[in-house]
Protein backbone atom coordinates (compact mmCIF):
# COMPACT_ATOMS: atom_id res chain seq x y z
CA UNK A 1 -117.37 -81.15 -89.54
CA UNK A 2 -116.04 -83.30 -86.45
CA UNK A 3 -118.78 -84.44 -84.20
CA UNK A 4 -116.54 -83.57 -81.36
CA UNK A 5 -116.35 -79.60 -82.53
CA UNK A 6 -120.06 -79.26 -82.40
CA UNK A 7 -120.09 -81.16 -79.30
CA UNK A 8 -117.35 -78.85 -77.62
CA UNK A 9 -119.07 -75.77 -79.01
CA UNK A 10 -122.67 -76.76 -77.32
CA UNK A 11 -121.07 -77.55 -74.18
CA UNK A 12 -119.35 -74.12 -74.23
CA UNK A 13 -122.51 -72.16 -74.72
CA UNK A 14 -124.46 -74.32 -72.51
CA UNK A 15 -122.18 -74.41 -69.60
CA UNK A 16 -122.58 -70.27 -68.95
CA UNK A 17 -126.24 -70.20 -69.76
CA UNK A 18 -126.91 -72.93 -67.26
CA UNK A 19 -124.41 -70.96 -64.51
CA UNK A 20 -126.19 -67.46 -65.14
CA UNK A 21 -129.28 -68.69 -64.66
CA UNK A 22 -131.03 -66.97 -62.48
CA UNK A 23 -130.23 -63.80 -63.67
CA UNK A 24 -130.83 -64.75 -67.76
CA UNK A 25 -134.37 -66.21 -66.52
CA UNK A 26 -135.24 -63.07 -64.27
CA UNK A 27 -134.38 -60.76 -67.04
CA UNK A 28 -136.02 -62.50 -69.48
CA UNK A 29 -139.51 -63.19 -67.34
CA UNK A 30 -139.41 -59.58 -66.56
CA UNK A 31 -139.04 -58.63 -70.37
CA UNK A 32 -141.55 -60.44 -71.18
CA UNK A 33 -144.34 -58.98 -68.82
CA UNK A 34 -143.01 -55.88 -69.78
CA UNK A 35 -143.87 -56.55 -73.60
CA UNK A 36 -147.32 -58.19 -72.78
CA UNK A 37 -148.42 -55.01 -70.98
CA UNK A 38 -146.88 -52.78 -73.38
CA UNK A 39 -144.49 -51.09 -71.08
CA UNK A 40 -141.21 -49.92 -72.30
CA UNK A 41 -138.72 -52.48 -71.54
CA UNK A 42 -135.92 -50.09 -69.62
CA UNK A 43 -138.68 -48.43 -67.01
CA UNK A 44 -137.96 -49.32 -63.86
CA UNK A 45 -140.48 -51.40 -61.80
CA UNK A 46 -141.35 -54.06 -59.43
CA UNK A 47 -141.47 -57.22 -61.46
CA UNK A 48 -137.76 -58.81 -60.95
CA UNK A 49 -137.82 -62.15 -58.80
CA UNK A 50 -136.76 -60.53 -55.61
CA UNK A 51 -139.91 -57.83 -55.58
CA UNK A 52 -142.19 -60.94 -55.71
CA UNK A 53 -140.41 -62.85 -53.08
CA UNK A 54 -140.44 -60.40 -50.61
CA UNK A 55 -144.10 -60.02 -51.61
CA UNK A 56 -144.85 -63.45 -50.93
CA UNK A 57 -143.60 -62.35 -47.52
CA UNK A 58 -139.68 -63.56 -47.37
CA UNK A 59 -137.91 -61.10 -45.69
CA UNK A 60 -134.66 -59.92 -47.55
CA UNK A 61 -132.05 -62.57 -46.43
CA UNK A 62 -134.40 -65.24 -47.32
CA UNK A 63 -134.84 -63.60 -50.23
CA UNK A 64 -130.88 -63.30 -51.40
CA UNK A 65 -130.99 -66.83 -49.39
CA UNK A 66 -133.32 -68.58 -51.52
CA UNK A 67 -131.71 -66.59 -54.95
CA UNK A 68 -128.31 -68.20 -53.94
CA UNK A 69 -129.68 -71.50 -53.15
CA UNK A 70 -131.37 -71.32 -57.08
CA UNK A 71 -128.02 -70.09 -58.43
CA UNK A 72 -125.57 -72.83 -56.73
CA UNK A 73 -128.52 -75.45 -58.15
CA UNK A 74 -128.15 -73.78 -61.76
CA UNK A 75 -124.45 -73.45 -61.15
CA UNK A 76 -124.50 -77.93 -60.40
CA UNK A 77 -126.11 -78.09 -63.24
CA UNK A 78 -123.60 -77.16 -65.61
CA UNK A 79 -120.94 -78.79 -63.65
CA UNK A 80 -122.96 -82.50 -64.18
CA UNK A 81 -123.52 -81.27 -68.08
CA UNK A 82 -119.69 -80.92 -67.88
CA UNK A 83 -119.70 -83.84 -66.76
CA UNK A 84 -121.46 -85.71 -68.25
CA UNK A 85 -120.94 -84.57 -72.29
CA UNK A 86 -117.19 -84.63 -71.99
């Protein structure tokens, strides 16, 4: 198999990870806690990124603010792995 092909596949499943994520990671982190204290993992409750945040005290549109500015940073970085592997 062509090194190229394998290349061109990682990049292609890299590329949307990278751009989703905030979302992926916040789903996944909240999973997670969910297993470790045994709650089921479709109950709704107040461990996604934004509870915490406003927590901490951030009002909402610093909240959505500071989400965005993670998600345009994620978003960069698959445009430089573009970049970068092609």
């Amino acid at each position: 198999m062509d090194g190229t092909l394998k290349g061109a596949t990682f990049l292609s499943l890299l590329v949307p990870l990278l751009a989703l994520g905030v979302p992926i990671l916040d789903t996944a982190i909240v999973f997670a806690r969910r297993l470790i204290k045994g709650k089921g993992l479709h109950h709704a409750d107040n461990l996604h990124t934004h509870h915490s945040l406003m927590k901490w005290g951030l009002s909402q549109v610093q909240t959505v603010s500071f989400l965005y500015l993670i998600a345009a940073v994620f978003a960069l970085m698959s445009v430089v792995v573009v970049l970068l592997l092609r």
